[in-house]
Protein backbone atom coordinates (compact mmCIF):
# COMPACT_ATOMS: atom_id res chain seq x y z
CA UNK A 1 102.48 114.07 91.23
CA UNK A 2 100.80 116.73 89.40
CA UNK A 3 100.87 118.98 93.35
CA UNK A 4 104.68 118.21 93.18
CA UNK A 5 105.02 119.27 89.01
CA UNK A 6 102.93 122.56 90.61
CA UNK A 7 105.08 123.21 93.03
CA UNK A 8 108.20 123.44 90.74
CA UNK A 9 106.52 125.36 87.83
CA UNK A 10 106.16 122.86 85.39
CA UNK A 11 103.84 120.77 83.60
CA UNK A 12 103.01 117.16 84.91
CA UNK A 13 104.51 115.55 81.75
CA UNK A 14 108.02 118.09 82.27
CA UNK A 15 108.13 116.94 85.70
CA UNK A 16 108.10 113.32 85.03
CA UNK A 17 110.24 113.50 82.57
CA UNK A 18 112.99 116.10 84.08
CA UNK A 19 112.88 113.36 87.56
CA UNK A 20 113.55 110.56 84.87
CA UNK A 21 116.02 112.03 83.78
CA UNK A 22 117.84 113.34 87.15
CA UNK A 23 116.75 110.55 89.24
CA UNK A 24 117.00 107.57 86.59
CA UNK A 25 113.34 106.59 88.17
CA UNK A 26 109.80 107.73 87.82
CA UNK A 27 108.50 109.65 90.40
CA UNK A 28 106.29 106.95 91.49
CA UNK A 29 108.70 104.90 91.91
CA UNK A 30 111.11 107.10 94.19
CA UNK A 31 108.13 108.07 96.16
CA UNK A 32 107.36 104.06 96.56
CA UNK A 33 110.96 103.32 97.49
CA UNK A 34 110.91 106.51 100.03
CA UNK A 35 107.54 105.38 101.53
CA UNK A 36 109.22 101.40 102.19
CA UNK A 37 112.11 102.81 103.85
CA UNK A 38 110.36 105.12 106.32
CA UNK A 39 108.27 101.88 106.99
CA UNK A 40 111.38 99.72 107.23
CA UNK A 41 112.86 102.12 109.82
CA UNK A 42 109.87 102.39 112.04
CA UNK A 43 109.38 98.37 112.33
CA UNK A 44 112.76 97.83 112.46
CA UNK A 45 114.38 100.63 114.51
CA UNK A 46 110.26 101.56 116.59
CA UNK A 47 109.32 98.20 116.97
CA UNK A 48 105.81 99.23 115.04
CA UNK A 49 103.98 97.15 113.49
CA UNK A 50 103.00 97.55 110.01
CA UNK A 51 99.02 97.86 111.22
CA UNK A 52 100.21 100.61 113.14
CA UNK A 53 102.11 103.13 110.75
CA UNK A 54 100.93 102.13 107.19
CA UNK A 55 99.15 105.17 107.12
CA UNK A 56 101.75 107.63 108.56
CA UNK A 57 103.88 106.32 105.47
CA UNK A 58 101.44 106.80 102.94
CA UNK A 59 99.54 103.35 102.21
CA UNK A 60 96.06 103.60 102.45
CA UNK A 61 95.60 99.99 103.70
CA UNK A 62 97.34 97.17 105.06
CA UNK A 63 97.38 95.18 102.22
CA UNK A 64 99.08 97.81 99.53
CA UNK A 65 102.30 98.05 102.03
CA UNK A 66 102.45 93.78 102.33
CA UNK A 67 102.26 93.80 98.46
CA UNK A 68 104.60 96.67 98.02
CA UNK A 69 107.50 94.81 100.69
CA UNK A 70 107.27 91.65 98.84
């Protein structure tokens, strides 16, 4: 988060709170929900399995993206 807060000019805790308030999420949160989708699409729509594209979407083992779709 604090790259992204960068990137816009602002401080970590501005950023967080500015999304919040646009976005009616945290950051983490959207990011989370962005990540599942992307995976959702490519098992549903690529006919991947999750051992083969949980780290193109951002989980850094096979066992954060089975917790995360439950």
């Amino acid at each position: 988060m604090s790259s992204f807060a960068k990137l816009v000019g602002r401080s970590l805790s501005t950023f967080k709170r500015d999304f919040t308030r646009l976005f009616e999420t945290t950051p983490e949160k959207w990011l989370q929900q962005k990540r599942l989708e992307q995976a959702h699409y490519l098992v549903a729509r690529k006919n991947l399995r999750p051992s083969e594209m949980h780290l193109e979407v951002g989980f850094e083992n096979l066992s954060l993206i089975s917790f995360a779709f439950r």
